[in-house]
C-alpha atoms as a PDB file:
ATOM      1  CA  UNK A   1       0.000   0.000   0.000  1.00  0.00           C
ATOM      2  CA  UNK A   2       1.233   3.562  -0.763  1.00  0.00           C
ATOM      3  CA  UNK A   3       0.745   6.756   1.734  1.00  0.00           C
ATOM      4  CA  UNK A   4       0.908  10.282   1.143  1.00  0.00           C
ATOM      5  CA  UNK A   5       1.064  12.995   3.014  1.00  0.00           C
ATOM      6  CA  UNK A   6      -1.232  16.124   1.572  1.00  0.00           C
ATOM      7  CA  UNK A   7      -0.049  19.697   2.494  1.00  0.00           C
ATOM      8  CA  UNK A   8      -2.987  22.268   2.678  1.00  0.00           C
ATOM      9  CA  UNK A   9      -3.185  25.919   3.371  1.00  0.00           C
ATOM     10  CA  UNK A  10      -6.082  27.661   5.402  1.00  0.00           C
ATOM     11  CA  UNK A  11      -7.563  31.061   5.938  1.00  0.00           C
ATOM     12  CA  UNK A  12      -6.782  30.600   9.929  1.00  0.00           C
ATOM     13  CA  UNK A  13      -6.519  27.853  12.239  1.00  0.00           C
ATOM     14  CA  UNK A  14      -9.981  27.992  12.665  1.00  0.00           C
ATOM     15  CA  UNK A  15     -10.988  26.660   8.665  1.00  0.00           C
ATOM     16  CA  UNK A  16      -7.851  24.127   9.071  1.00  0.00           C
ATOM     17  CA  UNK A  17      -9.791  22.796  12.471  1.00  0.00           C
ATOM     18  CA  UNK A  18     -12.664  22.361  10.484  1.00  0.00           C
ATOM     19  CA  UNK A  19     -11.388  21.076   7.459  1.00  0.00           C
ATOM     20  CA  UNK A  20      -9.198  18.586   9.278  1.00  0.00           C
ATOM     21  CA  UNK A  21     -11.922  17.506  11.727  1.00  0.00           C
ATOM     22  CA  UNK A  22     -14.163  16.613   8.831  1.00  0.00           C
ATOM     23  CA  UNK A  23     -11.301  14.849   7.178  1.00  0.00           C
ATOM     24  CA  UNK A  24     -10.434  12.466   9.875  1.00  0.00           C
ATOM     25  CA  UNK A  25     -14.441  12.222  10.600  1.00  0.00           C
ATOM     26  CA  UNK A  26     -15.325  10.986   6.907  1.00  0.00           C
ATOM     27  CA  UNK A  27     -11.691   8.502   7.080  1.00  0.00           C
ATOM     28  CA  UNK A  28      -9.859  10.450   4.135  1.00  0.00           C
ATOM     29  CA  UNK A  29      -7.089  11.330   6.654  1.00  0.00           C
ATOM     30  CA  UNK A  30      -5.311   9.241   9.714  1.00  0.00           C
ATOM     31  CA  UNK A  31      -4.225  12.095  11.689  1.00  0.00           C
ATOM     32  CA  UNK A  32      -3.969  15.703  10.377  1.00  0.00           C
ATOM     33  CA  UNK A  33      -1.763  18.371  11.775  1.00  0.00           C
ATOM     34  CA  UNK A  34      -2.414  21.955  12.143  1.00  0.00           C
ATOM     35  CA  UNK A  35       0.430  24.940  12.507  1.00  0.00           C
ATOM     36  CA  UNK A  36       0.498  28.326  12.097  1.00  0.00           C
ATOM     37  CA  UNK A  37       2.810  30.271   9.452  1.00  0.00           C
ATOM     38  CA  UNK A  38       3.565  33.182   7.562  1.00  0.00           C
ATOM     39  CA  UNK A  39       3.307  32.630   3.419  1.00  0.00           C
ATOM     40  CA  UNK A  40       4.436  35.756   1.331  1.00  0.00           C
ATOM     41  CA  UNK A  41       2.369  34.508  -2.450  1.00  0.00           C
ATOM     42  CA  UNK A  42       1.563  36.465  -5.642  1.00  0.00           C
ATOM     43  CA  UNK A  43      -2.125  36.521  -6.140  1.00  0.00           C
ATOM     44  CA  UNK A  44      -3.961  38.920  -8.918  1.00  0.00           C
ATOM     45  CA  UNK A  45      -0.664  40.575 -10.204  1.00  0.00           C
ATOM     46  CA  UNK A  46       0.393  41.631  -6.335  1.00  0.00           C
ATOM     47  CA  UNK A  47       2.986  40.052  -3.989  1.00  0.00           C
ATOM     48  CA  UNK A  48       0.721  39.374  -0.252  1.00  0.00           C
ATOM     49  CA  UNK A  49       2.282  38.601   2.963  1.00  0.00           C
ATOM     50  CA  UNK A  50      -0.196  36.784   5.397  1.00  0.00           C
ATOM     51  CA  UNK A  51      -1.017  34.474   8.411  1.00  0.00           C
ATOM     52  CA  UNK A  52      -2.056  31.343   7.718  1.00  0.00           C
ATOM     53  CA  UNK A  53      -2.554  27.845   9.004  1.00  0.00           C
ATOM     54  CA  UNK A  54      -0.512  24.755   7.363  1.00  0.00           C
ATOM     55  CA  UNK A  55      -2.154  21.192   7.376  1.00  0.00           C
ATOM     56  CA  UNK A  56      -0.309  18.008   7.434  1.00  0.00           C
ATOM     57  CA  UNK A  57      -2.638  15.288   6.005  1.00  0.00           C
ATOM     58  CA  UNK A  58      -1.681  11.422   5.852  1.00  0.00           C
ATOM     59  CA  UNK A  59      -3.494   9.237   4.293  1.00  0.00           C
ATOM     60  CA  UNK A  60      -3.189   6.577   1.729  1.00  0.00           C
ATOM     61  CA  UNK A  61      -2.231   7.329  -1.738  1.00  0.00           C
ATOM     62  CA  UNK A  62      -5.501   5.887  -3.679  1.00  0.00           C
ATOM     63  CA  UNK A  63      -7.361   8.921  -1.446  1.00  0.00           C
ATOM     64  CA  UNK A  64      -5.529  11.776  -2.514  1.00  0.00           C
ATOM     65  CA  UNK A  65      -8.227  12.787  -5.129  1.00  0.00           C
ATOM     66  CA  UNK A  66     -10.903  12.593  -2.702  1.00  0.00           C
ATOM     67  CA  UNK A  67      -9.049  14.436  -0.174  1.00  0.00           C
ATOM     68  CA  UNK A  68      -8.850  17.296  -2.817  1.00  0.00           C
ATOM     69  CA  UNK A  69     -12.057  16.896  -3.887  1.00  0.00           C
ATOM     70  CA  UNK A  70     -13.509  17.422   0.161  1.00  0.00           C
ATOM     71  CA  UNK A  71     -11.302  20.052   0.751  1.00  0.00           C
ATOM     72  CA  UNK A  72     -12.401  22.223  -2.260  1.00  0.00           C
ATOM     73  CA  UNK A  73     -15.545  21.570  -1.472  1.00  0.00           C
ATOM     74  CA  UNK A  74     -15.017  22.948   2.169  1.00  0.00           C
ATOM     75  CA  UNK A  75     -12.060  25.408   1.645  1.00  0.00           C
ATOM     76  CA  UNK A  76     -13.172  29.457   1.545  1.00  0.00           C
ATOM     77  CA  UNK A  77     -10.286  29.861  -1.181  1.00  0.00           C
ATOM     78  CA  UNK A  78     -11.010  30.154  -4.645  1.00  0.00           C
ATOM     79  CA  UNK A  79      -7.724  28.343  -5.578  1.00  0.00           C
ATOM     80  CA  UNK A  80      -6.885  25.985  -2.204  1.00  0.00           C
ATOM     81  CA  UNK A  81      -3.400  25.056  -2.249  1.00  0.00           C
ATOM     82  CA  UNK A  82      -3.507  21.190  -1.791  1.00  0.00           C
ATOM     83  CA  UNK A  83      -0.482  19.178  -2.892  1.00  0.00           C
ATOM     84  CA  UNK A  84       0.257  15.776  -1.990  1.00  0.00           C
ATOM     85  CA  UNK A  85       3.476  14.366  -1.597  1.00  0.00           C
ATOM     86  CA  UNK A  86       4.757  10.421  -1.605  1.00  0.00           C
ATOM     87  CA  UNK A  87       5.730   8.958   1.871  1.00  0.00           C
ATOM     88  CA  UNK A  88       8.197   6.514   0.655  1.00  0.00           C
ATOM     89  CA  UNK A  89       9.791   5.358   3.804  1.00  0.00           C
ATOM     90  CA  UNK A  90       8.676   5.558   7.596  1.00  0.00           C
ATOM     91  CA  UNK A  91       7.619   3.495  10.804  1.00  0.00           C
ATOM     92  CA  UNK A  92       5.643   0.321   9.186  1.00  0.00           C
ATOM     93  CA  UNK A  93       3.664   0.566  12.766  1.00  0.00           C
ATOM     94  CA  UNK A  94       2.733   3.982  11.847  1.00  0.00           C
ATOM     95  CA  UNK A  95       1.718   3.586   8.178  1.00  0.00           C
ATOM     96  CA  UNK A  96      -0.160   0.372   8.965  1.00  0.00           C
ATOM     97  CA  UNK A  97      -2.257   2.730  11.199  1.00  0.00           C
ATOM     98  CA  UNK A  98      -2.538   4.925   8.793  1.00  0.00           C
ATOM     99  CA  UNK A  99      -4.384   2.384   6.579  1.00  0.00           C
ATOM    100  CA  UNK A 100      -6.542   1.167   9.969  1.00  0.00           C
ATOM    101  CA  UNK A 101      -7.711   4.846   9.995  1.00  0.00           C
ATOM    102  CA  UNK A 102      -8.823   5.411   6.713  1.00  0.00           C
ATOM    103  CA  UNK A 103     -11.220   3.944   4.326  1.00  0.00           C
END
């Protein structure tokens, strides 16, 4: 089995909370974690600087388009930034919980 771990961008830690919650809730995700951070992005011709929240998402690999399919569907940006990224090595406990947790 294959895992991936899905980086995501939020509003606030608020919309990450709520993203993540329904993530884990509907078994997309494992475990998703939440920090704050500062992006500097060009959006509309103009260079922003803002607070954000990050999201670290595992799950497996075969629900990566779901995942960005939910989190469209729940994100308040126009253009989300969800990317997913291969896990190639880790803990075998760990990823075999991984696919426990999800669907």
């Amino acid at each position: 089995m294959d895992y991936s771990l899905v980086y995501i961008t939020a509003q606030d830690e608020s919309e990450a909370g709520r993203i993540g919650r329904a993530l884990v809730a509907e078994k997309l995700a494992a475990c998703v974690n939440i920090h704050p951070i500062n992006s500097v992005y060009r959006w509309e011709g103009r260079v922003e600087a803002e607070r954000e929240a990050a999201m670290l998402v595992k799950t497996r690999a075969d629900l990566v388009d779901e995942v960005i399919n939910r989190v469209k569907e729940l994100h308040s940006y126009e253009v989300p930034c969800v990317i997913s990224l291969p896990i190639t090595q880790g803990n075998d406990d760990y990823l075999n919980w991984i696919r426990e947790s999800t669907r």
